[in-house]
PDB file of N, CA and C in Angstrom:
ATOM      1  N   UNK A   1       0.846  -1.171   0.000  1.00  0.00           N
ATOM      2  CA  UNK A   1       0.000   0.000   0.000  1.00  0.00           C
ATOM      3  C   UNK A   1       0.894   1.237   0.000  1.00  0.00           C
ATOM      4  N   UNK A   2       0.745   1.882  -0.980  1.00  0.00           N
ATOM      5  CA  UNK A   2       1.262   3.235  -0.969  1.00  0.00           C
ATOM      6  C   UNK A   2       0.337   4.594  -0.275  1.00  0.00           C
ATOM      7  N   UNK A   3       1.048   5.066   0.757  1.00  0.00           N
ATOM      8  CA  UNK A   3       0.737   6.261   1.505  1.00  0.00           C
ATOM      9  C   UNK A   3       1.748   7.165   1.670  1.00  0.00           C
ATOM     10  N   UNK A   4       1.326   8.663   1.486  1.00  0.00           N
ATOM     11  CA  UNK A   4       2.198   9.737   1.947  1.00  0.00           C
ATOM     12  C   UNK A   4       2.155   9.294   3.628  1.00  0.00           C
ATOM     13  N   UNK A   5       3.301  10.117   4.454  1.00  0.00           N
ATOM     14  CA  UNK A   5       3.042  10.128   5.627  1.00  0.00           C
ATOM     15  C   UNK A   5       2.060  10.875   6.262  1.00  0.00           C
ATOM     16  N   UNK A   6       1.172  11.628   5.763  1.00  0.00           N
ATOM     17  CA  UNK A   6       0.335  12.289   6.461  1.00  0.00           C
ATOM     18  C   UNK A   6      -0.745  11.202   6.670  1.00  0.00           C
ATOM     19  N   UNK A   7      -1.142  10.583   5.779  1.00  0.00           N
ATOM     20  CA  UNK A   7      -1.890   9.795   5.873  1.00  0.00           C
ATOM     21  C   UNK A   7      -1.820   8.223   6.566  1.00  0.00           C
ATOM     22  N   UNK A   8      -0.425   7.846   6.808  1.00  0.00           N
ATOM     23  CA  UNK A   8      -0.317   6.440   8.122  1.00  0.00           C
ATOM     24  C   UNK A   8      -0.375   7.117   9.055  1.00  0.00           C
ATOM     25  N   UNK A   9      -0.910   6.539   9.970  1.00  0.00           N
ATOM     26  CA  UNK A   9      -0.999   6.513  11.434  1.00  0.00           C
ATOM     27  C   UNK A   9       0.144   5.622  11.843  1.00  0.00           C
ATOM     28  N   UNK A  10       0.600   6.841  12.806  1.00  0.00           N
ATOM     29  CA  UNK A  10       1.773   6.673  13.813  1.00  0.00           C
ATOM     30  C   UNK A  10       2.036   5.579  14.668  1.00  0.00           C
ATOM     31  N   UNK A  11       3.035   4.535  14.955  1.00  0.00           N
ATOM     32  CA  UNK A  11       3.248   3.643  15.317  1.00  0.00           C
ATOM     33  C   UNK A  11       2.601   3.340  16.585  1.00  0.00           C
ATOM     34  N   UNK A  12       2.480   4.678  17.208  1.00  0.00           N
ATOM     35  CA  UNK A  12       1.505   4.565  18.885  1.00  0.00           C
ATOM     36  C   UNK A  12       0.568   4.064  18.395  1.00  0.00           C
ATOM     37  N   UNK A  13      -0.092   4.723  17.698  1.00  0.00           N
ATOM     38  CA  UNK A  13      -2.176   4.874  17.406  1.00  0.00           C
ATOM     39  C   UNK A  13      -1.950   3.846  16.696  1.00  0.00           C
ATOM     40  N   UNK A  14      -1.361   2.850  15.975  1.00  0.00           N
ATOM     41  CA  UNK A  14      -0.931   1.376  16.060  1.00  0.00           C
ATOM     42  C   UNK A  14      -1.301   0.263  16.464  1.00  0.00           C
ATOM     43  N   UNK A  15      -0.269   0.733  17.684  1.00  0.00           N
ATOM     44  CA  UNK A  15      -0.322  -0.325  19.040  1.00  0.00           C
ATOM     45  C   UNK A  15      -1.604   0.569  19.756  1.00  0.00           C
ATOM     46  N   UNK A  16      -1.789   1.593  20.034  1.00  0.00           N
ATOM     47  CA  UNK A  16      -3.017   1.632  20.802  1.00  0.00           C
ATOM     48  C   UNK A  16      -4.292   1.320  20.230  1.00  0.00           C
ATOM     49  N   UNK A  17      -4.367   1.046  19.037  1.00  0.00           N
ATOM     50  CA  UNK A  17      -5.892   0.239  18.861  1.00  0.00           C
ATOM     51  C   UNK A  17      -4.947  -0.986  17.826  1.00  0.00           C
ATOM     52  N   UNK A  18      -4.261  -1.591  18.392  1.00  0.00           N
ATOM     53  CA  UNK A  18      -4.007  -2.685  17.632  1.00  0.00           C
ATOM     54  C   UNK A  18      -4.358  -4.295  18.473  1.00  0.00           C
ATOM     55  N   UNK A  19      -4.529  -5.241  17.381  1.00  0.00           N
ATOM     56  CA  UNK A  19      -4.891  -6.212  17.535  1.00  0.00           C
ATOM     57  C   UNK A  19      -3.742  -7.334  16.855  1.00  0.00           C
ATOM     58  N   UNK A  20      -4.041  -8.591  17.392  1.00  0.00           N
ATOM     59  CA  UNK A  20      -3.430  -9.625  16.723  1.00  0.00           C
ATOM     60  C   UNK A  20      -2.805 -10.619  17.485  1.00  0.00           C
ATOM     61  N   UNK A  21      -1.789 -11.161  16.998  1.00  0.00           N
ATOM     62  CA  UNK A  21      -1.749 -12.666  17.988  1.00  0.00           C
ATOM     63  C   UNK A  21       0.319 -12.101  18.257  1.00  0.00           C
ATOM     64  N   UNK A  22       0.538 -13.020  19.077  1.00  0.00           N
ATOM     65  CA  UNK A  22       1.838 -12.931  19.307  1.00  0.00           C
ATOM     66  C   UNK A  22       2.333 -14.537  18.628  1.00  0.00           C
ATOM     67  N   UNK A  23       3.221 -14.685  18.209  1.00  0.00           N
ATOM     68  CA  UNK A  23       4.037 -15.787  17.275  1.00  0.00           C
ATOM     69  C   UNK A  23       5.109 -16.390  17.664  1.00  0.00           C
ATOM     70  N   UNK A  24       5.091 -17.688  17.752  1.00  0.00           N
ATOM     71  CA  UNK A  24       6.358 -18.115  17.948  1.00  0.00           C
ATOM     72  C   UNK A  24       8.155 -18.000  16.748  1.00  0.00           C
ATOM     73  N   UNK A  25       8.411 -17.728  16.976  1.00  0.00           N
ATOM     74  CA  UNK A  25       9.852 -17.303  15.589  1.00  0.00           C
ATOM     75  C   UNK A  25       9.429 -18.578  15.030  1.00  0.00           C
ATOM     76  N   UNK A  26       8.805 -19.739  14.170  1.00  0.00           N
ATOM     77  CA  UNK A  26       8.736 -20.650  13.365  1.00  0.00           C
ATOM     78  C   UNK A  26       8.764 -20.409  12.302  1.00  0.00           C
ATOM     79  N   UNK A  27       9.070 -21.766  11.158  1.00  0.00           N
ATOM     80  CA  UNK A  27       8.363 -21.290  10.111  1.00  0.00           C
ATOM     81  C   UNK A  27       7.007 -20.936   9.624  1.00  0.00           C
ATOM     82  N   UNK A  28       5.660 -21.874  10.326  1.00  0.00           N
ATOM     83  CA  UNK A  28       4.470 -21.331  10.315  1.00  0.00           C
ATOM     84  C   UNK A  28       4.414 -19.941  11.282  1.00  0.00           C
ATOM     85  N   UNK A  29       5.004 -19.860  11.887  1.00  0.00           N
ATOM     86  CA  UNK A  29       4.248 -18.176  12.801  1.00  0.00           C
ATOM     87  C   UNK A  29       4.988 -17.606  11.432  1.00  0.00           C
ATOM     88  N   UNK A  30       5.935 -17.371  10.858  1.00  0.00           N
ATOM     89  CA  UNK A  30       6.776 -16.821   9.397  1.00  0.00           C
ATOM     90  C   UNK A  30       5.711 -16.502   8.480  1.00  0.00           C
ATOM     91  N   UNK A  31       5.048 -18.009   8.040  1.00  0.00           N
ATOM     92  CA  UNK A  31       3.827 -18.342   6.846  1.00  0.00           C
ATOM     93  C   UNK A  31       2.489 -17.514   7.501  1.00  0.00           C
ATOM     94  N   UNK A  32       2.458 -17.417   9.056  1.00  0.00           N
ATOM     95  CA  UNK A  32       0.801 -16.841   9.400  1.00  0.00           C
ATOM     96  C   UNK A  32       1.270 -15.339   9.367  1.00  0.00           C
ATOM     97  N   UNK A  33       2.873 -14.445   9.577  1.00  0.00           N
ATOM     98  CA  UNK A  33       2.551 -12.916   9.225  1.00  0.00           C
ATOM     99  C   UNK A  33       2.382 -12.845   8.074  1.00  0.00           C
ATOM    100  N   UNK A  34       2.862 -13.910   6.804  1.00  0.00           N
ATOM    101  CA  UNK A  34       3.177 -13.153   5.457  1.00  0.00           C
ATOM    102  C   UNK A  34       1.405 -13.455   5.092  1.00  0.00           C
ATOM    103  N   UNK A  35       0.326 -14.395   5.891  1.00  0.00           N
ATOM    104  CA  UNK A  35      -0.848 -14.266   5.138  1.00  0.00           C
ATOM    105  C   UNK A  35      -1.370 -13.176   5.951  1.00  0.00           C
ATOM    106  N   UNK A  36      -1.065 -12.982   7.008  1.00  0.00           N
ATOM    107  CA  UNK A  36      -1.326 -11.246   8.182  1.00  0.00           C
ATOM    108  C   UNK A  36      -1.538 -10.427   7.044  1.00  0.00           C
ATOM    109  N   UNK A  37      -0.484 -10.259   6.559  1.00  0.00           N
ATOM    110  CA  UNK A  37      -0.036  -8.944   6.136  1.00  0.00           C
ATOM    111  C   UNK A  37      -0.898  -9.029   4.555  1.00  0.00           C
ATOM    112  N   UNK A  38      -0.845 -10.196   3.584  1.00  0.00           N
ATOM    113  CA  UNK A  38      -2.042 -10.050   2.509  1.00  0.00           C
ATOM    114  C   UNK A  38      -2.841  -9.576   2.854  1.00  0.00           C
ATOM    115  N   UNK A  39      -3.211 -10.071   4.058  1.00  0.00           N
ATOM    116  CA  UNK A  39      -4.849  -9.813   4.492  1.00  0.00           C
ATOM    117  C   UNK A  39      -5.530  -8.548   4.930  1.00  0.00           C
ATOM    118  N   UNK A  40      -4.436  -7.880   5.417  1.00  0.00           N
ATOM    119  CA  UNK A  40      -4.594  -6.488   5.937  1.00  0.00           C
ATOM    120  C   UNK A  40      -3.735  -5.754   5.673  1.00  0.00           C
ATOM    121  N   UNK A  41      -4.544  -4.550   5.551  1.00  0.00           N
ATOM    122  CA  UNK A  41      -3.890  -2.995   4.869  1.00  0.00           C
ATOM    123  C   UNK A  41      -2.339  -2.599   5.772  1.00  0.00           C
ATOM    124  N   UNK A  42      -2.769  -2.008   7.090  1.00  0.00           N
ATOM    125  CA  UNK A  42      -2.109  -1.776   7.845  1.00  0.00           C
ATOM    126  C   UNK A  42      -1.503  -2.920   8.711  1.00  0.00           C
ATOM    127  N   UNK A  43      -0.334  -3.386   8.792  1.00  0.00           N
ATOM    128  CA  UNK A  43       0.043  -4.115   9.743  1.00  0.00           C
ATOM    129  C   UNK A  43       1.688  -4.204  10.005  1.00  0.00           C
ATOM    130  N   UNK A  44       1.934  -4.062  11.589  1.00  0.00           N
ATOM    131  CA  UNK A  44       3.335  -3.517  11.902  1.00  0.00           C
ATOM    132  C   UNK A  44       3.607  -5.148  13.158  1.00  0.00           C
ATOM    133  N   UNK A  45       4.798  -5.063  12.553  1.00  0.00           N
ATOM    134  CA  UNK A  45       4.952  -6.861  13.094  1.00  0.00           C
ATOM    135  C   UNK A  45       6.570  -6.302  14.082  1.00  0.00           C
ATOM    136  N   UNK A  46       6.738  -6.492  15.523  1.00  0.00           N
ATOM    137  CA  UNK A  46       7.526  -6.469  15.845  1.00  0.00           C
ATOM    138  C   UNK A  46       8.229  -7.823  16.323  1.00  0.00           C
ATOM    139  N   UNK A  47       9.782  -7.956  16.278  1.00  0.00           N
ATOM    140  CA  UNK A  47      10.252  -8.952  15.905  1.00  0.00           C
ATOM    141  C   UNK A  47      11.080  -8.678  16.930  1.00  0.00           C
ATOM    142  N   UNK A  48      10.925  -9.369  18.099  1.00  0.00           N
ATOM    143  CA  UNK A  48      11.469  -9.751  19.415  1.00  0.00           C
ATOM    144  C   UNK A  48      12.527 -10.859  19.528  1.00  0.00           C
ATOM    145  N   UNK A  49      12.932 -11.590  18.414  1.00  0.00           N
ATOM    146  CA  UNK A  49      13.998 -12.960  18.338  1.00  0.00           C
ATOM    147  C   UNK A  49      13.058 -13.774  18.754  1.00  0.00           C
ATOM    148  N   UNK A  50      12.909 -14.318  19.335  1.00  0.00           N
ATOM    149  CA  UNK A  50      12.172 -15.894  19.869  1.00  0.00           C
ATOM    150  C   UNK A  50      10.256 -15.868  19.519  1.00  0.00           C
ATOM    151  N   UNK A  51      10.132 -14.504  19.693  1.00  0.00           N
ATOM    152  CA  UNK A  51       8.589 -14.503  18.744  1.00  0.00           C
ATOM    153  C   UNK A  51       8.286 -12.912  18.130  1.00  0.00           C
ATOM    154  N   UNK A  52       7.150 -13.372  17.524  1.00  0.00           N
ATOM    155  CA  UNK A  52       7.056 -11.679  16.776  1.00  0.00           C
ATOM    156  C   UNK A  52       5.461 -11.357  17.197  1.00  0.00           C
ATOM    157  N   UNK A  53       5.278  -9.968  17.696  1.00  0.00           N
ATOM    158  CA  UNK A  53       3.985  -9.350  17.913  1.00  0.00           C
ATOM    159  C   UNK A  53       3.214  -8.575  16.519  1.00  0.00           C
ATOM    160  N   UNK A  54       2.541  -9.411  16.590  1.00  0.00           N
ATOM    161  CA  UNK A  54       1.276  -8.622  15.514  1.00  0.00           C
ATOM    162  C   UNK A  54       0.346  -7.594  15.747  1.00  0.00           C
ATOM    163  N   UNK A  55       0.706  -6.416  15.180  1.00  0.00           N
ATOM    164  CA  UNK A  55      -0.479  -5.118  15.420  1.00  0.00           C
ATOM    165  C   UNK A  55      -1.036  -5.225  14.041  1.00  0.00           C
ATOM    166  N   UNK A  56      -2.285  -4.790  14.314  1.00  0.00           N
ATOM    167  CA  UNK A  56      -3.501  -4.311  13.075  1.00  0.00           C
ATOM    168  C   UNK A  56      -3.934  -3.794  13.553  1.00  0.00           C
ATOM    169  N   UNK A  57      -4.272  -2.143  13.273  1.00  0.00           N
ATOM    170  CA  UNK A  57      -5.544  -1.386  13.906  1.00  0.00           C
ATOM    171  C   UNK A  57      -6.670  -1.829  13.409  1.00  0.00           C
ATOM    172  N   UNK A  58      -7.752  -1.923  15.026  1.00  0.00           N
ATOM    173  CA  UNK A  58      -8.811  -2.535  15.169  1.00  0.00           C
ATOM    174  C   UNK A  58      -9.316  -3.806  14.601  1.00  0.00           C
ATOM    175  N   UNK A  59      -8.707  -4.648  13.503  1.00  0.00           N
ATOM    176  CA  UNK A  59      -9.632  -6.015  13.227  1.00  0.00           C
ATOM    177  C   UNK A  59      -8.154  -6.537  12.393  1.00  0.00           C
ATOM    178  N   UNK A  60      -7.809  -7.753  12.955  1.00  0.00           N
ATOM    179  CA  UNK A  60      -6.738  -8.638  12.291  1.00  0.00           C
ATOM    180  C   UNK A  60      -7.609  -9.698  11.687  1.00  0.00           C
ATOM    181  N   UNK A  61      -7.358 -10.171  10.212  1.00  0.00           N
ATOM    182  CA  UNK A  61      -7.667 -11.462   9.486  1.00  0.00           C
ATOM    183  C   UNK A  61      -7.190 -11.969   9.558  1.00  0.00           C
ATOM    184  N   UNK A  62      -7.185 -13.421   9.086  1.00  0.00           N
ATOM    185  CA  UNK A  62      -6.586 -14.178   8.052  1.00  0.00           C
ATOM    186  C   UNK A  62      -6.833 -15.443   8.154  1.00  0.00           C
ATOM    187  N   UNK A  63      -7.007 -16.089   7.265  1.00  0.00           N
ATOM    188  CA  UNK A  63      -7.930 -16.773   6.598  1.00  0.00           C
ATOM    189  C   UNK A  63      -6.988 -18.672   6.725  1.00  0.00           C
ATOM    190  N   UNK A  64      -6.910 -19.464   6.344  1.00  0.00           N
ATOM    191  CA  UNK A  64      -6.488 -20.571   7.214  1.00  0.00           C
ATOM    192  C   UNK A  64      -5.748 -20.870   4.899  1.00  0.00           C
ATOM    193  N   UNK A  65      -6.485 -20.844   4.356  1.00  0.00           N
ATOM    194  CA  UNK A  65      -6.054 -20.837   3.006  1.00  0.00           C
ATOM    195  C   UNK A  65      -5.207 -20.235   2.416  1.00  0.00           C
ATOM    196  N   UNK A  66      -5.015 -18.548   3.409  1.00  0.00           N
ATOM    197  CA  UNK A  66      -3.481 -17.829   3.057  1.00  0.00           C
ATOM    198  C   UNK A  66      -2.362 -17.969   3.865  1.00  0.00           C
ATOM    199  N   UNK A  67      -2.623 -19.108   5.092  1.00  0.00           N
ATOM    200  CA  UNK A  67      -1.353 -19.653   5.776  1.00  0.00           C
ATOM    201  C   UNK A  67      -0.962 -20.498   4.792  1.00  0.00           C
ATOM    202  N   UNK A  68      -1.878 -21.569   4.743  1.00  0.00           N
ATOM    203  CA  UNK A  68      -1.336 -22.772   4.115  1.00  0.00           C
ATOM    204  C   UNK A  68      -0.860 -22.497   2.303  1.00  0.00           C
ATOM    205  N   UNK A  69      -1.075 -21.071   1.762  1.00  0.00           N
ATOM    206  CA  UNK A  69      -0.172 -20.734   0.643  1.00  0.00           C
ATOM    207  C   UNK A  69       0.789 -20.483   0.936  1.00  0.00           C
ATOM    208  N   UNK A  70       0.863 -19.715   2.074  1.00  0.00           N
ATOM    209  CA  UNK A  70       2.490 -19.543   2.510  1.00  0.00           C
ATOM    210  C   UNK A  70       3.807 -20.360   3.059  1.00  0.00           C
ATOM    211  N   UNK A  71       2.458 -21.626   3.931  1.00  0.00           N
ATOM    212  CA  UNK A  71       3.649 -22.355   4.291  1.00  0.00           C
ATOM    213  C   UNK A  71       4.020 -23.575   3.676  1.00  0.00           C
ATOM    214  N   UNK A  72       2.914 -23.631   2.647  1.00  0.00           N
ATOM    215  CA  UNK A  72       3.433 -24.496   1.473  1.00  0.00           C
ATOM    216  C   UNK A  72       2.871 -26.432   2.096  1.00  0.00           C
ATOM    217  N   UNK A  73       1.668 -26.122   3.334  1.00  0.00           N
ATOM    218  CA  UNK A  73       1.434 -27.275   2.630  1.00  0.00           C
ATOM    219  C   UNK A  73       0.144 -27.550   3.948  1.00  0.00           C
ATOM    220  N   UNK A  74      -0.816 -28.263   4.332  1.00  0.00           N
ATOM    221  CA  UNK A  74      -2.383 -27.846   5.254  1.00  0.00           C
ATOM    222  C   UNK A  74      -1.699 -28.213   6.437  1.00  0.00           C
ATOM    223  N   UNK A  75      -2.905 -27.304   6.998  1.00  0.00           N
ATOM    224  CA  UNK A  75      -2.827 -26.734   8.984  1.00  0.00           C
ATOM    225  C   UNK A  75      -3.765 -27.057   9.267  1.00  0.00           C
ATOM    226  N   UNK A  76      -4.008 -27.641  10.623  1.00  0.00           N
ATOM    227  CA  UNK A  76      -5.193 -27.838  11.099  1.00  0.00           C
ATOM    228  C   UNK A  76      -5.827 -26.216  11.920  1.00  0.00           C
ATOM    229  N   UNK A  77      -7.035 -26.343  11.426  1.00  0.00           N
ATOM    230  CA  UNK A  77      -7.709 -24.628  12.021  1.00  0.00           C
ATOM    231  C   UNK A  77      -9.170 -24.605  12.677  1.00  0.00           C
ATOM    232  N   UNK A  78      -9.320 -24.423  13.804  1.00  0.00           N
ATOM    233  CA  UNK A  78      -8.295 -24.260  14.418  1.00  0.00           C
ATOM    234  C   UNK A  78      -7.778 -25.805  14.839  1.00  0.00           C
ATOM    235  N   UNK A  79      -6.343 -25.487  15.618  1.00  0.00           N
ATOM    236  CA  UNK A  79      -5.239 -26.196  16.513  1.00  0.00           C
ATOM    237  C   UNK A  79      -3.979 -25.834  15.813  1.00  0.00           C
ATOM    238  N   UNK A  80      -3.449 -25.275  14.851  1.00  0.00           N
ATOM    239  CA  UNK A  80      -1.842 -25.448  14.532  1.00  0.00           C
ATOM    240  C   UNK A  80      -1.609 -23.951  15.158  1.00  0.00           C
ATOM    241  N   UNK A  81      -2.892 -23.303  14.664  1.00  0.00           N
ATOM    242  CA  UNK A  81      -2.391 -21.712  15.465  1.00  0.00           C
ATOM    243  C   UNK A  81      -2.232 -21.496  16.779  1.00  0.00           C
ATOM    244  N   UNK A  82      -3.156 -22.037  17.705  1.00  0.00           N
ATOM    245  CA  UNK A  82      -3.000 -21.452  18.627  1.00  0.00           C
ATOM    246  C   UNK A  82      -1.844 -22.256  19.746  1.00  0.00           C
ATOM    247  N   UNK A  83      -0.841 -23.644  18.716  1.00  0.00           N
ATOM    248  CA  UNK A  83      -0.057 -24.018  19.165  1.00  0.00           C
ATOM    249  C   UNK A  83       1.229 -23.274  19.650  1.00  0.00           C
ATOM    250  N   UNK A  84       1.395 -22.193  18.037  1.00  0.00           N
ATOM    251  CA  UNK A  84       2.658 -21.193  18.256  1.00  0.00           C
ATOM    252  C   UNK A  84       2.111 -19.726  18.455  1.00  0.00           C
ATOM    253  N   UNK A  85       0.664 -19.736  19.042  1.00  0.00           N
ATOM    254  CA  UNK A  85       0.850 -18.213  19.724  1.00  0.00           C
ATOM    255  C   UNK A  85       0.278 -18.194  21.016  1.00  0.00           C
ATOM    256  N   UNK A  86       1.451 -17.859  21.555  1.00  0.00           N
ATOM    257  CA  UNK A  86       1.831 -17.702  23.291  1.00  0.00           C
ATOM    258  C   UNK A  86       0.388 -16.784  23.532  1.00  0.00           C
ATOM    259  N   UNK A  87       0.153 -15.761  22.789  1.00  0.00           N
ATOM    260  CA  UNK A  87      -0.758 -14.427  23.630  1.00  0.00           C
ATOM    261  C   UNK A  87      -1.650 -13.724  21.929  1.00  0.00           C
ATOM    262  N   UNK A  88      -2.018 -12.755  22.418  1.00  0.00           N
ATOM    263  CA  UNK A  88      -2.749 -11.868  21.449  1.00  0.00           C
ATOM    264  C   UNK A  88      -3.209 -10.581  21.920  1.00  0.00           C
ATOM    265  N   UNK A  89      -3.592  -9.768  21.581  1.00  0.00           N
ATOM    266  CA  UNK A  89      -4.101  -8.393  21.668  1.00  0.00           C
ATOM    267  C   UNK A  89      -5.703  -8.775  20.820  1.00  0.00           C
ATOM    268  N   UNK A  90      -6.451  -8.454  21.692  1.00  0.00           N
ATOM    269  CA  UNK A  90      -7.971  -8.141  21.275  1.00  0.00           C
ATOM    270  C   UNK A  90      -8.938  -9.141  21.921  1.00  0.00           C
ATOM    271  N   UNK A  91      -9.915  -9.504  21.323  1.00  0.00           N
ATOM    272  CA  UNK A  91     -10.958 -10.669  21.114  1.00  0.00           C
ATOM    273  C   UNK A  91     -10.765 -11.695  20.103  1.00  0.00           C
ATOM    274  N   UNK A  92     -10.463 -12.936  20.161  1.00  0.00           N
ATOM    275  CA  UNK A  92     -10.015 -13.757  19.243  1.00  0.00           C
ATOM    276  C   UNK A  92     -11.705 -14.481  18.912  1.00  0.00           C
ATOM    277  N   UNK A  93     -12.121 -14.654  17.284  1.00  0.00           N
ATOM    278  CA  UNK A  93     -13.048 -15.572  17.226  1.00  0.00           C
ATOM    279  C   UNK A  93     -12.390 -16.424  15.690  1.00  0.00           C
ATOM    280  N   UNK A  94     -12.309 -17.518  16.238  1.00  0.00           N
ATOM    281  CA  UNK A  94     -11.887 -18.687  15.370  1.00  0.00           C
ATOM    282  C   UNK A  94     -13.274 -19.967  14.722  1.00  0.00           C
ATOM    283  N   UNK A  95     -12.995 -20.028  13.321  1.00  0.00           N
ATOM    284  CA  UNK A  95     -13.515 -21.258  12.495  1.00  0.00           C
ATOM    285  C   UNK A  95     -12.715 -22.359  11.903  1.00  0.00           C
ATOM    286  N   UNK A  96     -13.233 -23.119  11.055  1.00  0.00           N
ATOM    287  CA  UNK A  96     -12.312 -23.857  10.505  1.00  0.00           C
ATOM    288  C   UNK A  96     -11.375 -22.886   9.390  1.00  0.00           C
ATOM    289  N   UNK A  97     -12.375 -22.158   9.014  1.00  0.00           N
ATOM    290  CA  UNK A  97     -11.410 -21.353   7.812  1.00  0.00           C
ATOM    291  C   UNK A  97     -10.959 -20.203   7.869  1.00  0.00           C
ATOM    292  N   UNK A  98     -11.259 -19.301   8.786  1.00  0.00           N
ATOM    293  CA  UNK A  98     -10.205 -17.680   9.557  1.00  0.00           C
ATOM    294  C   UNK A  98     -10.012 -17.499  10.993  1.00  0.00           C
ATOM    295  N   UNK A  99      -9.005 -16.284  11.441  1.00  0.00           N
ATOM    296  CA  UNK A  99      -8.912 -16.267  13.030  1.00  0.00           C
ATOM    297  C   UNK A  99      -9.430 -14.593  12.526  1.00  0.00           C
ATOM    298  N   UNK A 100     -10.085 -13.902  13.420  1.00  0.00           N
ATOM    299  CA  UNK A 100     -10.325 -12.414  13.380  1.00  0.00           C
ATOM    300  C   UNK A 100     -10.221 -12.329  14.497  1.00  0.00           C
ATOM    301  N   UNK A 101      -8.890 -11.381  14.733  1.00  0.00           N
ATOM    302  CA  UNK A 101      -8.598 -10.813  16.032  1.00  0.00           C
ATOM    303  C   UNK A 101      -9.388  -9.373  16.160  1.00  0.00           C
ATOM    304  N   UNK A 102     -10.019  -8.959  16.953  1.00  0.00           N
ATOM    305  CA  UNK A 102     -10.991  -7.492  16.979  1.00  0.00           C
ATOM    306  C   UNK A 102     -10.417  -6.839  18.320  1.00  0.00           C
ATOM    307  N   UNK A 103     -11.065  -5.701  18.303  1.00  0.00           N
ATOM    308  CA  UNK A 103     -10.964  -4.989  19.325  1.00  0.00           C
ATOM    309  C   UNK A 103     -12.241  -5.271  20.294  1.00  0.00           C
ATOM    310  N   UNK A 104     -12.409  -5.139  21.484  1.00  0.00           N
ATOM    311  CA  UNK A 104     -13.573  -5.438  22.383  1.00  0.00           C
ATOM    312  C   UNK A 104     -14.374  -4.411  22.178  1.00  0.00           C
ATOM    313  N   UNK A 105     -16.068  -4.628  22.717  1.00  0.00           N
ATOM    314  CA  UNK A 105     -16.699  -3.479  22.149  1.00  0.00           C
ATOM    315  C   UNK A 105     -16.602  -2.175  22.805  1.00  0.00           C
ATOM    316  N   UNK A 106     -16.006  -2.071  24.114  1.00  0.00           N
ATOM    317  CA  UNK A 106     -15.711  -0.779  24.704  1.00  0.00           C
ATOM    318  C   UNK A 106     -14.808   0.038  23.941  1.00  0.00           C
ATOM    319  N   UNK A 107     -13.856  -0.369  23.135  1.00  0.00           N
ATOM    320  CA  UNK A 107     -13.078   0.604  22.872  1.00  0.00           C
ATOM    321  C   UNK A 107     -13.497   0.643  21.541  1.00  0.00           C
ATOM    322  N   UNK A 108     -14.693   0.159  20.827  1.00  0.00           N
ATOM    323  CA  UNK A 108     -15.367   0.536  19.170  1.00  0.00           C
ATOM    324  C   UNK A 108     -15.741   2.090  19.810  1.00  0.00           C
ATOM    325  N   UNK A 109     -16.750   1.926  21.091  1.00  0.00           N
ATOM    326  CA  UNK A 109     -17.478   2.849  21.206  1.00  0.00           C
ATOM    327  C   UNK A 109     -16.930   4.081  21.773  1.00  0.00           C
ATOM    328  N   UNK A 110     -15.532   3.941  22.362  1.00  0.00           N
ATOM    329  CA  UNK A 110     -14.809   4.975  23.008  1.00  0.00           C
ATOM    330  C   UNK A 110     -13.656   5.802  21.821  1.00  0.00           C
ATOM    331  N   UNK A 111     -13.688   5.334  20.403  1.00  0.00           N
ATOM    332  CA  UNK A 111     -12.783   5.519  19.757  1.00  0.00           C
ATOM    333  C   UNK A 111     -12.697   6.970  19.828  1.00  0.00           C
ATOM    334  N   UNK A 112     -11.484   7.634  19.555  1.00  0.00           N
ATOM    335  CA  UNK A 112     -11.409   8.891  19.329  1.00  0.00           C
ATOM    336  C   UNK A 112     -10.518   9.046  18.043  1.00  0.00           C
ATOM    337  N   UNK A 113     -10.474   7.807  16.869  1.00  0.00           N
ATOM    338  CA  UNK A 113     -10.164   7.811  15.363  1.00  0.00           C
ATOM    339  C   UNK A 113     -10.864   8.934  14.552  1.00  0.00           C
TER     340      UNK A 113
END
């Protein structure tokens, strides 16, 4: 996505309405940011060595069909994800075929976006 800087939002306002899962350094937590990041516009992945934190402001995707393009071969969904992520930021609701990490509804209604 191409943006001037006036138009991204700043790494705080980020992490303060960001969502998403925390990752183990694997190759699938590897395969679940690169389908993260298809999936969503905005997304800032910090990379701690032993795991990486996922921000998305307000609603993280991704879909169980753009892991398994990435990691090159099927995952069980849920169970392979929530093997390599320790934690998350938001409300997690999981199917067989996406995880959508959200924000809780207090802070939809408190936004000051």
């Amino acid at each position: 996505m191409t943006e001037n800087a006036d138009e991204r939002r700043t790494l705080s306002q980020v992490i303060e309405r960001g969502v998403g899962p925390v990752l183990q350094s694997t190759p699938l937590g590897k395969a679940i940011i690169a389908a993260i990041e298809e999936e969503n516009e905005e997304v800032f992945v910090e990379d701690a060595g032993a795991y990486f934190r996922v921000f998305v402001p307000d609603e993280c995707r991704v879909t169980r069909e753009a892991i398994e393009g990435n990691y090159g071969r099927k995952i069980r969904f849920p169970g392979d994800l929530e093997v390599i992520m320790s934690s998350f930021a938001g409300v997690l609701s999981m199917s067989q075929d996406r995880a959508v990490w959200s924000l809780p509804p207090r802070h939809l209604s408190s936004s000051g976006a």
